[in-house]
C-alpha atoms as a PDB file:
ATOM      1  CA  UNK A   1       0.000   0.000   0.000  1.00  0.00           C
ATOM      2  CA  UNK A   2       2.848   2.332   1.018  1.00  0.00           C
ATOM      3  CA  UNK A   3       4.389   1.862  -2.169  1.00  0.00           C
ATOM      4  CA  UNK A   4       1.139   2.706  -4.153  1.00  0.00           C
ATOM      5  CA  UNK A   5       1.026   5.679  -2.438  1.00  0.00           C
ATOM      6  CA  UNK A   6       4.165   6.668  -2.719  1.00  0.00           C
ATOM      7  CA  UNK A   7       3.633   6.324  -6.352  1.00  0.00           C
ATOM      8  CA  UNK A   8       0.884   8.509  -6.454  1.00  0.00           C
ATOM      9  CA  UNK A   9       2.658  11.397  -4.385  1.00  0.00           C
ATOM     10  CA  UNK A  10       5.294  10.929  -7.155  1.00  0.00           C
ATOM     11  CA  UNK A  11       3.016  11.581 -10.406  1.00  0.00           C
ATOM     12  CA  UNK A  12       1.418  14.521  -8.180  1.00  0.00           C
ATOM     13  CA  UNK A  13       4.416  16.145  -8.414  1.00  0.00           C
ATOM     14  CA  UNK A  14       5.717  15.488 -11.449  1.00  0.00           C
ATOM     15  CA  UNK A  15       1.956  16.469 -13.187  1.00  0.00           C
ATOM     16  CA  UNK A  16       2.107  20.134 -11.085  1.00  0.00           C
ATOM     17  CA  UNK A  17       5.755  20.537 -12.421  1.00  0.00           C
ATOM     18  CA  UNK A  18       4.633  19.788 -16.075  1.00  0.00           C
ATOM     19  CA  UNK A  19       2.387  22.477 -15.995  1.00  0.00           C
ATOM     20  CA  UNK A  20       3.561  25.238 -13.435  1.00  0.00           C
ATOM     21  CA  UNK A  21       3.950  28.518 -13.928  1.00  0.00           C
ATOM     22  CA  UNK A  22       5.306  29.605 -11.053  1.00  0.00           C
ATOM     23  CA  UNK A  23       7.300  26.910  -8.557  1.00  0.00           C
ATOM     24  CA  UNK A  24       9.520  27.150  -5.376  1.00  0.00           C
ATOM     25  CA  UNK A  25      11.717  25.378  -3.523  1.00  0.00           C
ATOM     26  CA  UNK A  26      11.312  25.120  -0.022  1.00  0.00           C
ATOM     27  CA  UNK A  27      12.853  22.372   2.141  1.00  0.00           C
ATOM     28  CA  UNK A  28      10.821  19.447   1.500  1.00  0.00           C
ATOM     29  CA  UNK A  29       7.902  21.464   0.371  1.00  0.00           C
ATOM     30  CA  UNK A  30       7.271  22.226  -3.668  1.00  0.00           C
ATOM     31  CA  UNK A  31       5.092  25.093  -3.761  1.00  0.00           C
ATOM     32  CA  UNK A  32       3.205  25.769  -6.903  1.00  0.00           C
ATOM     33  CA  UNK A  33       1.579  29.157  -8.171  1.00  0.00           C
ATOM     34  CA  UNK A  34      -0.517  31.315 -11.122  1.00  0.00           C
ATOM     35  CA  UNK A  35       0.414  34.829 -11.761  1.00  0.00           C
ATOM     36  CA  UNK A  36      -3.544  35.625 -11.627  1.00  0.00           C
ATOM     37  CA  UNK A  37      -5.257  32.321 -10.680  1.00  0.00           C
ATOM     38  CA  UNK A  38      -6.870  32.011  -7.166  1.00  0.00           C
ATOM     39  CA  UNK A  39      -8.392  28.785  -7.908  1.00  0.00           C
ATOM     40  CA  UNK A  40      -7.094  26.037  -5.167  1.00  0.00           C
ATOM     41  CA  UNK A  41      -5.493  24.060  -6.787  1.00  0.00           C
ATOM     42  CA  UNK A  42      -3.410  26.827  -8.509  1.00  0.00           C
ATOM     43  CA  UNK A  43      -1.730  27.847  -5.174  1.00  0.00           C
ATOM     44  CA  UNK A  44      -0.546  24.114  -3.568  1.00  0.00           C
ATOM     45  CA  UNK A  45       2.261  23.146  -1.741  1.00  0.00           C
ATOM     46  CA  UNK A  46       3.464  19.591  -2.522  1.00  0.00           C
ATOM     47  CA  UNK A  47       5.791  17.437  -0.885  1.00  0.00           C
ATOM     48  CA  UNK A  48       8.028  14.152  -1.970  1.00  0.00           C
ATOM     49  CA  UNK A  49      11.005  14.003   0.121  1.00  0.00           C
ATOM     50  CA  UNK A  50      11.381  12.451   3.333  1.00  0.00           C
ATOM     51  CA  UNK A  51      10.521  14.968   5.901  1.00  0.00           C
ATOM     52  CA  UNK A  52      13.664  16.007   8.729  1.00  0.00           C
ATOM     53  CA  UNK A  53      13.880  13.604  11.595  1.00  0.00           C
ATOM     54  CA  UNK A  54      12.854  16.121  14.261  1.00  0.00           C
ATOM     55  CA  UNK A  55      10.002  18.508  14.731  1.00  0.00           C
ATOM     56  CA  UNK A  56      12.276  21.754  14.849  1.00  0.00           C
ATOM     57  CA  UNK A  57      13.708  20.959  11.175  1.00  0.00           C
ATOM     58  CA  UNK A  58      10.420  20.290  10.096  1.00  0.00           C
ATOM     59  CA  UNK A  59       8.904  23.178  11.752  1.00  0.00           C
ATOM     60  CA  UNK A  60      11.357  25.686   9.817  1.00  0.00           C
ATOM     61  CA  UNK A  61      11.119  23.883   6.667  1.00  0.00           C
ATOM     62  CA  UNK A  62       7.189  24.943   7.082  1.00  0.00           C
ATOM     63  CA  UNK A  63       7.798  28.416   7.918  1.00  0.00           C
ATOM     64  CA  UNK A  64      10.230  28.825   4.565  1.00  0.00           C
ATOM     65  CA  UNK A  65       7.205  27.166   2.563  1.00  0.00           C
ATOM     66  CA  UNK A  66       4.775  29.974   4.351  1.00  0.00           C
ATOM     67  CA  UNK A  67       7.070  32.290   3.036  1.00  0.00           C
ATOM     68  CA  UNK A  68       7.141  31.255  -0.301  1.00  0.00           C
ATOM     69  CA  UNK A  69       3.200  32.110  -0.342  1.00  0.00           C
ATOM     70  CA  UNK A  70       3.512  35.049   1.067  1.00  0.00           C
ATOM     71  CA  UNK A  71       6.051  36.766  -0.876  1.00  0.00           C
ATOM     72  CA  UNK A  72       3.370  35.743  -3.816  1.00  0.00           C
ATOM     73  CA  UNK A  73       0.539  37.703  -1.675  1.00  0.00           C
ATOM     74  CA  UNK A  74      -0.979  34.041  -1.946  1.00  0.00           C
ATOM     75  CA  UNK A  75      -2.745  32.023   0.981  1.00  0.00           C
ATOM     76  CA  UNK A  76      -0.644  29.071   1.841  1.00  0.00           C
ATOM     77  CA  UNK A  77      -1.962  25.721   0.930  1.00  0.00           C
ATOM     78  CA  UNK A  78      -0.720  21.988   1.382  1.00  0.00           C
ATOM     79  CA  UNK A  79      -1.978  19.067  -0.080  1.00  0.00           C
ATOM     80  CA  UNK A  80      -0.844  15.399   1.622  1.00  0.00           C
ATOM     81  CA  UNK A  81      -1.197  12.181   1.374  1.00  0.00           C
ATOM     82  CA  UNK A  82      -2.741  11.184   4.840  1.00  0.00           C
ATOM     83  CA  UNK A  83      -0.637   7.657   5.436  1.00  0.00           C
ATOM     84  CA  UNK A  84       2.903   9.622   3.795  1.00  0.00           C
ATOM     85  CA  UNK A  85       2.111  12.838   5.309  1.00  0.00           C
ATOM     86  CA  UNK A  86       1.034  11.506   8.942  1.00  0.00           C
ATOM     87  CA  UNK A  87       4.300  12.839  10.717  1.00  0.00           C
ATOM     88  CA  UNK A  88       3.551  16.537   9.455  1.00  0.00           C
ATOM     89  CA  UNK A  89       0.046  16.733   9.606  1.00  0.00           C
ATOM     90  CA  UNK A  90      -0.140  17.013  13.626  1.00  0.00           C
ATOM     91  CA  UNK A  91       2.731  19.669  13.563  1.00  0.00           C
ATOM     92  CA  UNK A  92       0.204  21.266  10.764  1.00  0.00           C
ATOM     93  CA  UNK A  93      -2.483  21.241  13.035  1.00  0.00           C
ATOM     94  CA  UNK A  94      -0.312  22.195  16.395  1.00  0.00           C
ATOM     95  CA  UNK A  95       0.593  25.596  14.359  1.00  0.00           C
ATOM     96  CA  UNK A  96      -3.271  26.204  13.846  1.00  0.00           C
ATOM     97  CA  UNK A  97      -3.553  25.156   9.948  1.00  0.00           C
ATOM     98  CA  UNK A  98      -6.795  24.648   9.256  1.00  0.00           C
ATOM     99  CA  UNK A  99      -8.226  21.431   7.751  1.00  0.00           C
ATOM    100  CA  UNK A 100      -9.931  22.645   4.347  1.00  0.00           C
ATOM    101  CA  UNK A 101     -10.782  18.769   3.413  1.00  0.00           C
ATOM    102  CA  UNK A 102      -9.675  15.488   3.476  1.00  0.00           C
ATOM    103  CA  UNK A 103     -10.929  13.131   0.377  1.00  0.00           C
ATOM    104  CA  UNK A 104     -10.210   9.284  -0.578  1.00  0.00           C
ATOM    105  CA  UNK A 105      -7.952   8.314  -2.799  1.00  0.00           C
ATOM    106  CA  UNK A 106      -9.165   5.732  -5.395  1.00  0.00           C
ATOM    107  CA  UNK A 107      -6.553   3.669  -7.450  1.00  0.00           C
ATOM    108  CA  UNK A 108      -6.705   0.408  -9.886  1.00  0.00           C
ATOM    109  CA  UNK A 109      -4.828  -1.283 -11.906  1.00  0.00           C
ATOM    110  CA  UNK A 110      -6.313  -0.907 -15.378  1.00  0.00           C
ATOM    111  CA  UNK A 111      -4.968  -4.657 -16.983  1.00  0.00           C
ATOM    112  CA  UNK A 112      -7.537  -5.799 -14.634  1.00  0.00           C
ATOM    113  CA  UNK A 113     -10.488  -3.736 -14.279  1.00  0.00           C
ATOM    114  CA  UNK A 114     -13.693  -4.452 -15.711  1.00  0.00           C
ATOM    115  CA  UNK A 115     -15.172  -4.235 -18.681  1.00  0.00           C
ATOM    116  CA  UNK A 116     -18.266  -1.801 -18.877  1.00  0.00           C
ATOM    117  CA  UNK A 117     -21.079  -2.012 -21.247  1.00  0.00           C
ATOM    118  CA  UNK A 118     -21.762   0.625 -23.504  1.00  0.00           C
ATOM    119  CA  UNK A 119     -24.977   2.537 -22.717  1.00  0.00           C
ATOM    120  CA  UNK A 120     -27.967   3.624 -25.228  1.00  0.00           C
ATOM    121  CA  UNK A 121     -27.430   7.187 -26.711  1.00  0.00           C
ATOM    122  CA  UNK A 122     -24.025   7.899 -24.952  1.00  0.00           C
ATOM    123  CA  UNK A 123     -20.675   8.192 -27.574  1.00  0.00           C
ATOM    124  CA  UNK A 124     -17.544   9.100 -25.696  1.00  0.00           C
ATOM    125  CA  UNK A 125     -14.405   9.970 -28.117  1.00  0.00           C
ATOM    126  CA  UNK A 126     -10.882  10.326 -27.816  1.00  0.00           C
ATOM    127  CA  UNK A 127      -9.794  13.506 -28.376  1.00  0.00           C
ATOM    128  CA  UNK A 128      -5.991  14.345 -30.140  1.00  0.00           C
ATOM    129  CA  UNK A 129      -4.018  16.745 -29.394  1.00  0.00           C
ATOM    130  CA  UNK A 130      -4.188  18.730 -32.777  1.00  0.00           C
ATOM    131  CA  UNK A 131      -8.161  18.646 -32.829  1.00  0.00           C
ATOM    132  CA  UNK A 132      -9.737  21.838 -33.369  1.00  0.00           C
ATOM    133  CA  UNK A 133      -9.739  24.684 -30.891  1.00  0.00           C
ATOM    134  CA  UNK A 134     -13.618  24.351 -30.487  1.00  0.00           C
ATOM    135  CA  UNK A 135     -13.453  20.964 -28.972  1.00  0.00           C
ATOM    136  CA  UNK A 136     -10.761  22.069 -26.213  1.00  0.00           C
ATOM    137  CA  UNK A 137     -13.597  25.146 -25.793  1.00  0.00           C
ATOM    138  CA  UNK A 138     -15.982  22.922 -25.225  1.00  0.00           C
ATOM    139  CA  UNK A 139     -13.993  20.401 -22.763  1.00  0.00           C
ATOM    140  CA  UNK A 140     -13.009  23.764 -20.788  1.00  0.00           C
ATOM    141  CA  UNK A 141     -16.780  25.010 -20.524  1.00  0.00           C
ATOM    142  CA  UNK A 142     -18.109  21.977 -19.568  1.00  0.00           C
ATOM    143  CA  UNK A 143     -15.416  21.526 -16.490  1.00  0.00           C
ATOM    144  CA  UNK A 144     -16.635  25.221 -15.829  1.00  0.00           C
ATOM    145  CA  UNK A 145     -20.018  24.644 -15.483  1.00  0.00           C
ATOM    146  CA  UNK A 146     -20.180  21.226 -13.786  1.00  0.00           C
ATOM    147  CA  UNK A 147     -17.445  22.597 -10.900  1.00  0.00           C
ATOM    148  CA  UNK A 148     -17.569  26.074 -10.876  1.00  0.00           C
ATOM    149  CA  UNK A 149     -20.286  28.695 -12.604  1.00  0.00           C
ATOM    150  CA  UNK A 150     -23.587  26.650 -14.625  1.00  0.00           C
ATOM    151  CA  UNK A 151     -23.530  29.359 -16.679  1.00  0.00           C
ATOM    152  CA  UNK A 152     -20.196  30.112 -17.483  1.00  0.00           C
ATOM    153  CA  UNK A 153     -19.661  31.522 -21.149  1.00  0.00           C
ATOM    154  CA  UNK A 154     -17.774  29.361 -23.667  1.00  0.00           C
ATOM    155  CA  UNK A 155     -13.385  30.817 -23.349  1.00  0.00           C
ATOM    156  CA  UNK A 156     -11.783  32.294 -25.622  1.00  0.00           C
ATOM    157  CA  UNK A 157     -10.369  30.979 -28.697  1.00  0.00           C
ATOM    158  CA  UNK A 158      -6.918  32.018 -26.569  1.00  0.00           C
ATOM    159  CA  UNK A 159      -7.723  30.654 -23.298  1.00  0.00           C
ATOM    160  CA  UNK A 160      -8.217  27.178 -25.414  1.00  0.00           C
ATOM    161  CA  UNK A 161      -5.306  27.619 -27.487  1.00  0.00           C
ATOM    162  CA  UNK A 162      -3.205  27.567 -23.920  1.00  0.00           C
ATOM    163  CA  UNK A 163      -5.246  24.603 -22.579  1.00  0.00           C
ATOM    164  CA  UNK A 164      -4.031  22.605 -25.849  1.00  0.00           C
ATOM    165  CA  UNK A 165      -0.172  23.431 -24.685  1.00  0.00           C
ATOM    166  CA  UNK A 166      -0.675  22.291 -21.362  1.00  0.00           C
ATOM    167  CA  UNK A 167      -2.937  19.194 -22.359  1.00  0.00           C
ATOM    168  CA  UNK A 168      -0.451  18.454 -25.270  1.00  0.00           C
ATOM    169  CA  UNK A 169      -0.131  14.182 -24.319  1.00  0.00           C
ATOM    170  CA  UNK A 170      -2.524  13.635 -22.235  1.00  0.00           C
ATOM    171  CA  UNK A 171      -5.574  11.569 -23.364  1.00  0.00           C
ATOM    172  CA  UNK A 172      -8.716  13.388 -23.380  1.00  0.00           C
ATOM    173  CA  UNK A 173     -12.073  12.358 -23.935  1.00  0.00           C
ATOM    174  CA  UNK A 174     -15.238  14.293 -24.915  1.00  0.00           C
ATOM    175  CA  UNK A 175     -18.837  12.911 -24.077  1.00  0.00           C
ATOM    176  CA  UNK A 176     -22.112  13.249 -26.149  1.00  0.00           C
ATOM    177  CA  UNK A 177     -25.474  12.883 -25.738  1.00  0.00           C
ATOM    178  CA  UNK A 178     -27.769  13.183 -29.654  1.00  0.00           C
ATOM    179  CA  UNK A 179     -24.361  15.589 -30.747  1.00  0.00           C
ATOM    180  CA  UNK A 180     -24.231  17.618 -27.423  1.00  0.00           C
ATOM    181  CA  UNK A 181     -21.097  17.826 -25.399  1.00  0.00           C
ATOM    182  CA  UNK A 182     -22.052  16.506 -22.034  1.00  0.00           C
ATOM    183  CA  UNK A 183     -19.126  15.101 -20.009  1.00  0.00           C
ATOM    184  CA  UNK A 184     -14.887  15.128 -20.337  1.00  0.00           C
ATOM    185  CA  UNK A 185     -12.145  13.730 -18.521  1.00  0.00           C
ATOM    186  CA  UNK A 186      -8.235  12.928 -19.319  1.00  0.00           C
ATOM    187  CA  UNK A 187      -5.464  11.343 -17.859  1.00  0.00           C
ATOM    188  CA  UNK A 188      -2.392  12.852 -16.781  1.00  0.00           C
ATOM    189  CA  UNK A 189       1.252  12.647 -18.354  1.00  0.00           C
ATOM    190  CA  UNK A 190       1.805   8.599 -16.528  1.00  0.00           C
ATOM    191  CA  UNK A 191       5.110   8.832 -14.275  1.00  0.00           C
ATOM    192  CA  UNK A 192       6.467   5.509 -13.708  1.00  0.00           C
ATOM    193  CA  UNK A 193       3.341   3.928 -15.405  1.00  0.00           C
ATOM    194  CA  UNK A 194       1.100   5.935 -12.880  1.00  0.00           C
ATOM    195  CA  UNK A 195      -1.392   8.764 -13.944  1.00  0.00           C
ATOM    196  CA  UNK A 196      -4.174  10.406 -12.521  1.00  0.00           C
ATOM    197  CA  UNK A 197      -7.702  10.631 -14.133  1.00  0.00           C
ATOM    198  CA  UNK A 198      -8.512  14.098 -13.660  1.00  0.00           C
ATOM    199  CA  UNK A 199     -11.514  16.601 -14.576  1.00  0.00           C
ATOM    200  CA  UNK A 200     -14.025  13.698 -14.666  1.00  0.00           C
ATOM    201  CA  UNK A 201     -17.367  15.754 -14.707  1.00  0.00           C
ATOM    202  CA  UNK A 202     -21.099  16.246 -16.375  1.00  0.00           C
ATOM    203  CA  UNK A 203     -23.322  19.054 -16.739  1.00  0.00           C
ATOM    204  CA  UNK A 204     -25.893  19.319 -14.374  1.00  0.00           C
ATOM    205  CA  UNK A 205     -28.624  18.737 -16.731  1.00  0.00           C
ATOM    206  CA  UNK A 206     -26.972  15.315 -18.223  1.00  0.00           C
ATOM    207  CA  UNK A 207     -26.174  13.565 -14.810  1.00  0.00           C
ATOM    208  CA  UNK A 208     -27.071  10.285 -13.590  1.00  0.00           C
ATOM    209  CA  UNK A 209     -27.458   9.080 -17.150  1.00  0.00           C
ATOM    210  CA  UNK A 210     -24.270   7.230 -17.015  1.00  0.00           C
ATOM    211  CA  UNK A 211     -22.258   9.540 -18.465  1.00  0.00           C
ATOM    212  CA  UNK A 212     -19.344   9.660 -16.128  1.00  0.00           C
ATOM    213  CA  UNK A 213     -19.651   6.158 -16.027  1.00  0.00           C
ATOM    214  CA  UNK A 214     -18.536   5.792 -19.836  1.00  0.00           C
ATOM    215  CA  UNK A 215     -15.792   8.557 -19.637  1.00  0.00           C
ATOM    216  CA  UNK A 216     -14.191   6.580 -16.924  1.00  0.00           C
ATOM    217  CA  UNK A 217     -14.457   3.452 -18.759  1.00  0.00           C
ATOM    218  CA  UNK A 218     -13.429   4.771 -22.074  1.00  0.00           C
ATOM    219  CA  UNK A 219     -10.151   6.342 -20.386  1.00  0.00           C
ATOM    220  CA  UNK A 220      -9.368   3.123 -19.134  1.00  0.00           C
ATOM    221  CA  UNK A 221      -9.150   1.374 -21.789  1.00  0.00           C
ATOM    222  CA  UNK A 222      -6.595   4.306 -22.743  1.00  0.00           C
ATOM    223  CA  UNK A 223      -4.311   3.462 -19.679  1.00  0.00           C
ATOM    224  CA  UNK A 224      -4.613  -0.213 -20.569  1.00  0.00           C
ATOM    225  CA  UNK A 225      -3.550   0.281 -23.757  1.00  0.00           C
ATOM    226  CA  UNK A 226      -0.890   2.696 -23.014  1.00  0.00           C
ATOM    227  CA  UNK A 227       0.472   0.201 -20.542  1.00  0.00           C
ATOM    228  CA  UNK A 228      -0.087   2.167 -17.552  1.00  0.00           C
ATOM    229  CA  UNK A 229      -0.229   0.149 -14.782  1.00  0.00           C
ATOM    230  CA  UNK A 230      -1.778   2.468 -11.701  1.00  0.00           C
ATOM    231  CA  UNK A 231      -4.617   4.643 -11.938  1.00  0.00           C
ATOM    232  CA  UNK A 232      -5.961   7.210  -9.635  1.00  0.00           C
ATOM    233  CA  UNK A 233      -8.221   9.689  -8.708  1.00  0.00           C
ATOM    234  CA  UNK A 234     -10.105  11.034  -5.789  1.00  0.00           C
ATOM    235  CA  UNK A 235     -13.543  11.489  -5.379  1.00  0.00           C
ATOM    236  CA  UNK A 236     -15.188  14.329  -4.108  1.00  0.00           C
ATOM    237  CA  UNK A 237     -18.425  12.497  -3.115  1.00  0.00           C
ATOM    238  CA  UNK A 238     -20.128   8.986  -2.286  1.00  0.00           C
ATOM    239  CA  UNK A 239     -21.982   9.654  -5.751  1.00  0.00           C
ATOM    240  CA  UNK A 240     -18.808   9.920  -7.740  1.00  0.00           C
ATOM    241  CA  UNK A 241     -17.192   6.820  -5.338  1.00  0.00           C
ATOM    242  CA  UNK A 242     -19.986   4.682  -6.471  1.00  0.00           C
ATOM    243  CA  UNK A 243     -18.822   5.492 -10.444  1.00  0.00           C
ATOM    244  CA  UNK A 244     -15.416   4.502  -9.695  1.00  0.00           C
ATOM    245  CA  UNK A 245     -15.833   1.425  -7.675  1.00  0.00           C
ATOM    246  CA  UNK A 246     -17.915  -0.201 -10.215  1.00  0.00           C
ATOM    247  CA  UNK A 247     -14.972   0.437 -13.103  1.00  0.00           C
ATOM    248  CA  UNK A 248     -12.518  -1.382 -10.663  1.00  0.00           C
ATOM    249  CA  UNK A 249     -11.299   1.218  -8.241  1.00  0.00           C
ATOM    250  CA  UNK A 250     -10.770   0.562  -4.492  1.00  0.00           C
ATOM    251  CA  UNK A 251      -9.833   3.088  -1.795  1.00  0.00           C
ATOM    252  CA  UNK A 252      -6.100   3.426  -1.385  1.00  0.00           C
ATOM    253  CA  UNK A 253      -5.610   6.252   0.972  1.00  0.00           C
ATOM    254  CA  UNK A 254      -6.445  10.125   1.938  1.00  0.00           C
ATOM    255  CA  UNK A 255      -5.659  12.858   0.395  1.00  0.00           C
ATOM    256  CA  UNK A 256      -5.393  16.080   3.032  1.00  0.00           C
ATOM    257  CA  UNK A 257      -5.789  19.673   2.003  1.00  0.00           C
ATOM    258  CA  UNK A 258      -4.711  22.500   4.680  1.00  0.00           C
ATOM    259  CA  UNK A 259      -4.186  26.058   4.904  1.00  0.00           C
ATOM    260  CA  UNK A 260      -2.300  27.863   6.846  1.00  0.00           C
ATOM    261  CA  UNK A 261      -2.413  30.176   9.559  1.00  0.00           C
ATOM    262  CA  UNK A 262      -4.193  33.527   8.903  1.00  0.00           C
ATOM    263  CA  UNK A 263      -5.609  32.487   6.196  1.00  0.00           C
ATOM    264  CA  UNK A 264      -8.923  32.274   4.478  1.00  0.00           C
ATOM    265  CA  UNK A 265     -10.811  29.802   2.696  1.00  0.00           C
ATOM    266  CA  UNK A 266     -11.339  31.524  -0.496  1.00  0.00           C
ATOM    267  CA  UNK A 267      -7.573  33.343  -1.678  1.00  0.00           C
END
């Protein structure tokens, strides 16, 4: 289990690196910024290396990461793995970091996960990378409106054009319901054969169709293919669990978020 995990905390990092725009140093602590983003997970401390031995060395390494945030006029934020993180999370909590959530971690093996049936009136297709801008609008909307705004406006032939760059590898996969864009997902750059399914999401309106249900199942039959031989995701519900249990995932662990000390939820 340890070693799954550690896997996982691995391809965290290395998918945030990929794609940052801004990244520190600090200690053991990788912390991870936008020039103009606010979003959570644009302002994220990470961590991979073996934490110092003591609390002092640990304690300092936190307050250098804090700094890092702050000279960035951003709120500082850490996101753990529970079972590799359980020597700083009480030191987290002794400083007065505040627990913003704590979600499972759900991980497979996709050489043996289980077939799922195609459903009536739902076509999910693999996207390339050199498909037209409109389709990366339409994956970017839909992610919008299903986590964020319901009524957020398509983005900009520009905002899309960036989103292609920082996509460029990953399998993606568009949804549709009688021609109608309806759900997305992808899977991360894999990092020693491990990737993260990421972005799994449906409009409001289309839900409990089954749509999620076939994105899932359609990317992994990507990761099989690819020869990728750990999957993961988290789940931010017992809804969304449900979906990824019955395509062969199993709870592997927690995933922690924090913030730190004067700071708010919202950045």
């Amino acid at each position: 289990m340890l070693e799954m995990l550690s896997q996982i905390r691995s391809q965290m990092l290395a998918s945030r690196l990929a794609s940052a725009v801004e990244h520190d140093r600090a200690g053991c602590f990788h912390v991870f910024t936008t020039l103009e983003g606010t979003r959570p997970w644009e302002n994220m401390a990470l961590t991979t290396a073996e934490y110092p031995s003591y609390a002092k060395a640990l304690r300092a390494e936190i307050a250098a990461m804090e700094a890092c945030f702050a000279t960035r006029g951003r709120a500082p934020r850490l996101e753990a793995v529970h079972e590799m993180g359980d020597a700083l999370i009480p030191i987290l909590e002794a400083l007065e970091w505040v627990t913003e959530g704590v979600y499972p971690v759900y991980a497979c093996q996709p050489a043996s996960a289980p077939e799922i049936a195609s459903a009536a009136g739902i076509q999910t297709v693999a996207i390339p990378d050199d498909a037209p801008a409109s389709v990366a609008q339409a994956m970017m909307q839909i992610g919008e409106r299903a986590f964020e705004n319901p009524d957020a406006p398509l983005p900009t032939a520009e905002a899309a054009a960036a989103a292609q760059i920082r996509w460029c590898g990953m399998p993606k996969v568009l949804a549709y319901i009688d021609g109608v864009p309806v759900g997305s997902g992808m899977l991360t750059l894999p990092v020693n054969g491990c990737s993260e399914l990421a972005g799994i999401c449906t409009l409001e309106n289309y839900r409990c169709r089954g749509v999620a249900t076939q994105v899932v199942a359609h990317l992994i039959r990507i990761a099989r293919e690819r020869e990728i031989t750990l999957a993961y995701l988290t789940a931010a519900d017992d809804t969304a669990a449900r979906i990824y249990i019955r395509a062969g995932f199993a709870t592997t662990g927690l995933l922690q978020t924090n913030i730190g000390r004067g700071a708010t939820l919202v950045d």
